[in-house]
C-alpha atoms as a PDB file:
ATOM      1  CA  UNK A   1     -31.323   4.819   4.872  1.00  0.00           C
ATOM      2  CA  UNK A   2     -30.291   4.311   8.403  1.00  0.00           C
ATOM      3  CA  UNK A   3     -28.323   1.373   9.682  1.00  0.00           C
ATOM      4  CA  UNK A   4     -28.382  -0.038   6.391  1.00  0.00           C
ATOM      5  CA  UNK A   5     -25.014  -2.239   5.216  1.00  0.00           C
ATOM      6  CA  UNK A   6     -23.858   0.890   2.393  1.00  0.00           C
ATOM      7  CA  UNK A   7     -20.044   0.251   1.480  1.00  0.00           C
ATOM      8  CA  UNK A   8     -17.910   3.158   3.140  1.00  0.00           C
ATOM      9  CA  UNK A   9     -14.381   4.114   2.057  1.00  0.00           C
ATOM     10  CA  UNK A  10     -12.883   2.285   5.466  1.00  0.00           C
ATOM     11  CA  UNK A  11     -14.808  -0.858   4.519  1.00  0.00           C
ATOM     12  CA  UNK A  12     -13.899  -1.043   0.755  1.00  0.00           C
ATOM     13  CA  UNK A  13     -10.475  -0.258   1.727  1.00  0.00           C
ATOM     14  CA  UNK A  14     -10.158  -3.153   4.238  1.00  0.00           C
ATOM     15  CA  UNK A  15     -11.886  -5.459   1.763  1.00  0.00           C
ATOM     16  CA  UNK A  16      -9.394  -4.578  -0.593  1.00  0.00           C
ATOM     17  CA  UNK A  17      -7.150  -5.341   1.864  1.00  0.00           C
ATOM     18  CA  UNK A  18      -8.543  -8.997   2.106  1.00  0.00           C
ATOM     19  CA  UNK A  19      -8.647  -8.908  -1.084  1.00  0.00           C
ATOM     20  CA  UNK A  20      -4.599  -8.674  -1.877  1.00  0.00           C
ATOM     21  CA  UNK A  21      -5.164 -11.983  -0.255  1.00  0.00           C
ATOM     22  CA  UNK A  22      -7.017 -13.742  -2.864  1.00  0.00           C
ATOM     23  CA  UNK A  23     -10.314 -13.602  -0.473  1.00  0.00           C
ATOM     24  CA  UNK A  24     -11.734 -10.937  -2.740  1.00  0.00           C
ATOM     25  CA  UNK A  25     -10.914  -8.302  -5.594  1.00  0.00           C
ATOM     26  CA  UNK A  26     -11.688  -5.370  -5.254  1.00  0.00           C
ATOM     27  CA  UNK A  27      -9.028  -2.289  -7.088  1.00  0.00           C
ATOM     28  CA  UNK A  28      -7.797   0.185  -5.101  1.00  0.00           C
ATOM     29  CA  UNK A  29      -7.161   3.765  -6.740  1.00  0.00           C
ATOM     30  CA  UNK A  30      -4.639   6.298  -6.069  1.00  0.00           C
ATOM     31  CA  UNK A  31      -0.962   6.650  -5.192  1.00  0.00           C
ATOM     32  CA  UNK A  32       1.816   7.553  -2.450  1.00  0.00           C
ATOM     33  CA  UNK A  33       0.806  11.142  -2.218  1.00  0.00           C
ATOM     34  CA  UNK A  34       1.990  12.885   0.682  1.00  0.00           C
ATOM     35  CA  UNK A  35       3.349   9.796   1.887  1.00  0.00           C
ATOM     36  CA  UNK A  36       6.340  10.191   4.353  1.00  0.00           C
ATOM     37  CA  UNK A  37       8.731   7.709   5.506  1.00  0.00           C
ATOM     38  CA  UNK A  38      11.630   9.358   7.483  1.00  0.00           C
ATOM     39  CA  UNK A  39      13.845   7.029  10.240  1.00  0.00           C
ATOM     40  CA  UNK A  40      12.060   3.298   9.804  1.00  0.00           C
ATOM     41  CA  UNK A  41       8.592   5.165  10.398  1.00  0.00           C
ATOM     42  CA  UNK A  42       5.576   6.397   7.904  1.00  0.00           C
ATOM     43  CA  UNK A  43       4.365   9.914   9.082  1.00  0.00           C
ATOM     44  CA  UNK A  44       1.000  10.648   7.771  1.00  0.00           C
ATOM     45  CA  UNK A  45      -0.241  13.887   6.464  1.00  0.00           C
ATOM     46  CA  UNK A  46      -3.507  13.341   9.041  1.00  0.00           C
ATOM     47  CA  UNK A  47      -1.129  13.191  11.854  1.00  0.00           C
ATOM     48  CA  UNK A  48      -0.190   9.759  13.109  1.00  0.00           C
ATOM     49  CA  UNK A  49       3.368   7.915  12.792  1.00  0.00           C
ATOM     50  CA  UNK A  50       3.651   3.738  12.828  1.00  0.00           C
ATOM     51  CA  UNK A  51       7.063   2.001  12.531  1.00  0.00           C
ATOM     52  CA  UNK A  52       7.510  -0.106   9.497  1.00  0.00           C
ATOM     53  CA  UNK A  53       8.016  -3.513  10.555  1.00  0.00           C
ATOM     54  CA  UNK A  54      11.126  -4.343   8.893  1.00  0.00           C
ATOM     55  CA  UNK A  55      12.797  -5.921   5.326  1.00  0.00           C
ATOM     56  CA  UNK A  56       9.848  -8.465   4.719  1.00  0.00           C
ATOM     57  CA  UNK A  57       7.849  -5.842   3.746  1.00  0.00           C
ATOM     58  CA  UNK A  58       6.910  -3.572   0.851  1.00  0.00           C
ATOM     59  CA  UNK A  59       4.966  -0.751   0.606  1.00  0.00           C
ATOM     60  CA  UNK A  60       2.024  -1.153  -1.478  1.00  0.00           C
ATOM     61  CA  UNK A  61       2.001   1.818  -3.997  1.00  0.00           C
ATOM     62  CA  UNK A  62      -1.579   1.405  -5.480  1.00  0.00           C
ATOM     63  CA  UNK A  63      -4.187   1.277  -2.860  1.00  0.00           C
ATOM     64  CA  UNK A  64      -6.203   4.577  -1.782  1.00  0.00           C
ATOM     65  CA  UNK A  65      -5.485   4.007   1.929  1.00  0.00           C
ATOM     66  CA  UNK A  66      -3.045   5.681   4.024  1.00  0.00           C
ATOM     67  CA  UNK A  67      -0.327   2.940   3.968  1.00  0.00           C
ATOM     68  CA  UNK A  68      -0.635  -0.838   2.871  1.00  0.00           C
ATOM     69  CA  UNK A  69       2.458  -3.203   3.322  1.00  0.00           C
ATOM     70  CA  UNK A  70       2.745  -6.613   1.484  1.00  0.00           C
ATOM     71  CA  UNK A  71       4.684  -9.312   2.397  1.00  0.00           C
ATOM     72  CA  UNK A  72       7.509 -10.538  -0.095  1.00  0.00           C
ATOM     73  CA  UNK A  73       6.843 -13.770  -0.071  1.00  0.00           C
ATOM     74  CA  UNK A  74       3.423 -15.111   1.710  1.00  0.00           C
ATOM     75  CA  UNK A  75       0.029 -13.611   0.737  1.00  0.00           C
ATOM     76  CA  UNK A  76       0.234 -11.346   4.476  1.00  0.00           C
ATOM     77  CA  UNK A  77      -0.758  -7.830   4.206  1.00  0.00           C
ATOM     78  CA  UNK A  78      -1.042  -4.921   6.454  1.00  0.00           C
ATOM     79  CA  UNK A  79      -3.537  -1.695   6.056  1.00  0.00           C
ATOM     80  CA  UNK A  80      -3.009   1.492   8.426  1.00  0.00           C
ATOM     81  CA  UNK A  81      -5.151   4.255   7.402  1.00  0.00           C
ATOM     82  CA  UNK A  82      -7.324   7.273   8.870  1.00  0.00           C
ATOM     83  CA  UNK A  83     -10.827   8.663   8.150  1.00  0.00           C
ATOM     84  CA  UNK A  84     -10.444  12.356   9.338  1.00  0.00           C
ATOM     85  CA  UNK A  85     -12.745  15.419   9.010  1.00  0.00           C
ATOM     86  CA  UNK A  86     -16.257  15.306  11.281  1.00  0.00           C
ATOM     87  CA  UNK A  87     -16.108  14.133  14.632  1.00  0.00           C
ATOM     88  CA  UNK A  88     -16.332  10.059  15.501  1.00  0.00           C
ATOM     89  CA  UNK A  89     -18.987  10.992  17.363  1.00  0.00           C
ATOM     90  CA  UNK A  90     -20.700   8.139  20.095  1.00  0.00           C
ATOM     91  CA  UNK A  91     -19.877   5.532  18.264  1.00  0.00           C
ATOM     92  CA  UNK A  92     -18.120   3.117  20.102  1.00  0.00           C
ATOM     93  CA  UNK A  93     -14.528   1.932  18.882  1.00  0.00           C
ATOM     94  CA  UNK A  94     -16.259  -1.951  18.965  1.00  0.00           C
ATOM     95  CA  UNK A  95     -19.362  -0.809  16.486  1.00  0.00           C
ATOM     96  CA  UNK A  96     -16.507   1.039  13.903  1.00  0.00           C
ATOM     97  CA  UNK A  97     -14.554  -2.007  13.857  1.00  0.00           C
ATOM     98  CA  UNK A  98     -17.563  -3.949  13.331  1.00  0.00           C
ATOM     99  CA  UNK A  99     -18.480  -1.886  10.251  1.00  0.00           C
ATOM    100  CA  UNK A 100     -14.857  -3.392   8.993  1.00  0.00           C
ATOM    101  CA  UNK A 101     -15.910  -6.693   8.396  1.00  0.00           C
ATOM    102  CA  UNK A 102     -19.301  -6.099   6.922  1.00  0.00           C
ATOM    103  CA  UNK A 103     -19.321  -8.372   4.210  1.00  0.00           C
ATOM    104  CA  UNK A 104     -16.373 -11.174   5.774  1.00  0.00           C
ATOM    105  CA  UNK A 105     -18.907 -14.212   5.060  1.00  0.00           C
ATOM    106  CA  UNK A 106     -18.407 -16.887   7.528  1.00  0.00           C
ATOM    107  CA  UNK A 107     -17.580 -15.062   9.926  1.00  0.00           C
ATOM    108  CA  UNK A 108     -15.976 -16.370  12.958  1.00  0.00           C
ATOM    109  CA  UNK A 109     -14.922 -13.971  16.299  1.00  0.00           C
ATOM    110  CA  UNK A 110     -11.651 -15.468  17.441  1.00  0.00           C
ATOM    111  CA  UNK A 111     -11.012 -12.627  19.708  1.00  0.00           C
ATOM    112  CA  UNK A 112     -12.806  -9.305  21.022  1.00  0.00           C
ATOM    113  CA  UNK A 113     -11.470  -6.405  23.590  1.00  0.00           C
ATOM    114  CA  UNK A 114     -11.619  -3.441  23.851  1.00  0.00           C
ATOM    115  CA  UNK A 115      -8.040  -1.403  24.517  1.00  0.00           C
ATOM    116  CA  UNK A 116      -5.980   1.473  24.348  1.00  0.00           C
ATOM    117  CA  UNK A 117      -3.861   1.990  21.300  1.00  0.00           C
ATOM    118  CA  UNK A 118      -1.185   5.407  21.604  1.00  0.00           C
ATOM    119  CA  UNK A 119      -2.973   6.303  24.887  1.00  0.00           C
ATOM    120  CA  UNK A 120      -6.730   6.163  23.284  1.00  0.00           C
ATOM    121  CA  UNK A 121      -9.306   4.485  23.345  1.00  0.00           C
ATOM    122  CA  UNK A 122      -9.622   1.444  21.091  1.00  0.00           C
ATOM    123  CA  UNK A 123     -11.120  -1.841  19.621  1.00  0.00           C
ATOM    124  CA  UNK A 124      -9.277  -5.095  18.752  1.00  0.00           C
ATOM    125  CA  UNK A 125     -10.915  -8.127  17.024  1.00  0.00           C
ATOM    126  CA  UNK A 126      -9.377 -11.014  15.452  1.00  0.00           C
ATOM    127  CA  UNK A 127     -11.713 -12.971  12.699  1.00  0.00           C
ATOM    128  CA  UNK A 128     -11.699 -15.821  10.714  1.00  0.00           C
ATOM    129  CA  UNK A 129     -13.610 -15.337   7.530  1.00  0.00           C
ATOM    130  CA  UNK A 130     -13.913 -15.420   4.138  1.00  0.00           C
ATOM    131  CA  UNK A 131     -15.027 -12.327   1.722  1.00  0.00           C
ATOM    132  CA  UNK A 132     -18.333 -14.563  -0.378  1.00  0.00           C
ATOM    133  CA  UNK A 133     -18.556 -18.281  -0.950  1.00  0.00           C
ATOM    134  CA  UNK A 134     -15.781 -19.057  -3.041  1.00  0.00           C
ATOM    135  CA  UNK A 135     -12.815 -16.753  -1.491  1.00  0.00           C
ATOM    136  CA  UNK A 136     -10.233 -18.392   0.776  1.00  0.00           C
ATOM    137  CA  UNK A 137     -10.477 -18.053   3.798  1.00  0.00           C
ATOM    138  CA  UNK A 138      -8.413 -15.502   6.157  1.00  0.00           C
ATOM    139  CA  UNK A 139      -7.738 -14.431   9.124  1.00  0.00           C
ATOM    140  CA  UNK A 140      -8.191 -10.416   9.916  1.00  0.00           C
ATOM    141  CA  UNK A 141      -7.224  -9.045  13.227  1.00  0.00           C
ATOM    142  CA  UNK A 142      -8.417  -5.060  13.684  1.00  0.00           C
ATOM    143  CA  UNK A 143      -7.200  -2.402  16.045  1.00  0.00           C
ATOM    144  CA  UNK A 144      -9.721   0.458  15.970  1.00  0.00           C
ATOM    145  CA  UNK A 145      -8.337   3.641  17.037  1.00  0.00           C
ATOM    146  CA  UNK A 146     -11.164   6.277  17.850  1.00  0.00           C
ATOM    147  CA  UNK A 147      -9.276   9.860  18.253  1.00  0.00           C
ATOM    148  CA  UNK A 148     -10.917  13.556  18.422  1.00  0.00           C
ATOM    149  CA  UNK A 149     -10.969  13.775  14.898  1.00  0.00           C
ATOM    150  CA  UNK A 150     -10.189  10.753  13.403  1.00  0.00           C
ATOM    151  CA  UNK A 151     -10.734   7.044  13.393  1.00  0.00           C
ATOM    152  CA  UNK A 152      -7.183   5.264  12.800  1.00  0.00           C
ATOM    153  CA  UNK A 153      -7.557   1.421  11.468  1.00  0.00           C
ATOM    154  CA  UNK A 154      -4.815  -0.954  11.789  1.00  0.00           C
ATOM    155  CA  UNK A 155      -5.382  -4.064  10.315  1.00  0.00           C
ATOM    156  CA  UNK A 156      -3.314  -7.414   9.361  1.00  0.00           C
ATOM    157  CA  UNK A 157      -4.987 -10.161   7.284  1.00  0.00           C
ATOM    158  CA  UNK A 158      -3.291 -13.711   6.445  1.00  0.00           C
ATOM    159  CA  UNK A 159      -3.687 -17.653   5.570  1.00  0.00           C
ATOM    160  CA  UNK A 160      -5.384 -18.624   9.314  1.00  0.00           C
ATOM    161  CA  UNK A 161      -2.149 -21.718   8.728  1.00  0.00           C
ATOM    162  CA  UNK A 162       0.279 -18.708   8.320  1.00  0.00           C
ATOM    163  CA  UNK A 163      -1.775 -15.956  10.490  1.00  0.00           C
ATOM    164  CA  UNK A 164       0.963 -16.073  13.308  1.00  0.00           C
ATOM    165  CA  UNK A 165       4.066 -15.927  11.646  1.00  0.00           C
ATOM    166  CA  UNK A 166       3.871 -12.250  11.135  1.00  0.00           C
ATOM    167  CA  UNK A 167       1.492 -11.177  13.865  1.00  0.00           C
ATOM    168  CA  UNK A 168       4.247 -10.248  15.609  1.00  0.00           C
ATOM    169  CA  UNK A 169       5.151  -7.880  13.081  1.00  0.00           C
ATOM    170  CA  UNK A 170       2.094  -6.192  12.791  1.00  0.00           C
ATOM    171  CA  UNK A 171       1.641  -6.204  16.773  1.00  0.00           C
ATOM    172  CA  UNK A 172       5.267  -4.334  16.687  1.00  0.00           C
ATOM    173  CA  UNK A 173       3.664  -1.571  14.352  1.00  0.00           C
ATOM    174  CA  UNK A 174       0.337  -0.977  16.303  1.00  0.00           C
ATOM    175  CA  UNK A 175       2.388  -0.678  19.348  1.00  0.00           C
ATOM    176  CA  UNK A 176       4.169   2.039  17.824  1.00  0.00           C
ATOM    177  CA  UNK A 177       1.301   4.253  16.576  1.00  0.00           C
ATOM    178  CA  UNK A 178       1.178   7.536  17.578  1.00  0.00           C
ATOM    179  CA  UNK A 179      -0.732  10.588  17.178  1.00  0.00           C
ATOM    180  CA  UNK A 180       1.974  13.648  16.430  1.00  0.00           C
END
């Protein structure tokens, strides 16, 4: 069915994301394999290398993305993973990040751009939202990273009252992304 709402890995994952958050549940499989971490970075078997932000942070062990870093003590989280395999193809950086907060209810666009993130072409969106009726609510900003083979998501999600005392963190890490 075409241009229906079906739940894709990258969506579930960023949910889950939320989720950590107490905006909505959803369990995360898997483990840290292949997972490097060499010099304050995580290199990724697909390719790509992000600094790790610093001491406040923990990796998350049990989610099925790429890398997901917790705060030690606020309910902040951070989500960097890639979708490789078949070509993007022509869809826009903006429509893939859109995809990410399919099911965000309430949804409120702070900010939209688009951008370059590691030299390619990218989408950026901040939103305020909350993942169904009861959740609390959140704030989710999204870099989009649309490569040859691969679409890269970076993606920070916090309190909106506590959003920008780690954005800085997380704006430290997409500004380090690169594609090795």
């Amino acid at each position: 069915m075409r241009g229906a709402a079906r739940p894709t890995a990258r969506r579930r994952r960023t949910l889950a994301l939320v989720g950590a958050l107490g905006v909505l549940v959803v369990a995360t499989l898997g483990g840290c394999a292949g997972r490097r971490f060499e010099g304050g970075a995580f290199h990724s078997p697909k390719g790509y290398r992000v600094a790790l932000p610093g001491g406040a942070w923990v990796v998350d062990d049990a989610s099925e993305a790429d890398l997901v870093l917790r705060h030690r003590a606020a309910p902040a989280a951070v989500l960097v993973n890639a979708e490789c395999g078949r070509a993007p193809g022509a869809r826009t950086p903006e429509v893939l990040a859109r995809h990410l907060f399919i099911g965000v209810r309430g949804r409120v666009v702070v900010e939209r751009a688009d951008t370059t993130v590691g030299g390619r072409p990218a989408a950026h969106a901040v939103v305020d939202g909350r993942a169904d009726a009861d959740g609390a609510p959140a704030r989710i900003e999204v870099y989009v990273v649309k490569g040859e083979r691969c679409i890269y998501d970076l993606v920070y999600a916090a309190p909106p009252a506590e959003f920008q005392r780690w954005a800085a963190d997380f704006q430290r890490l997409v500004g380090s992304f690169v594609v090795e």
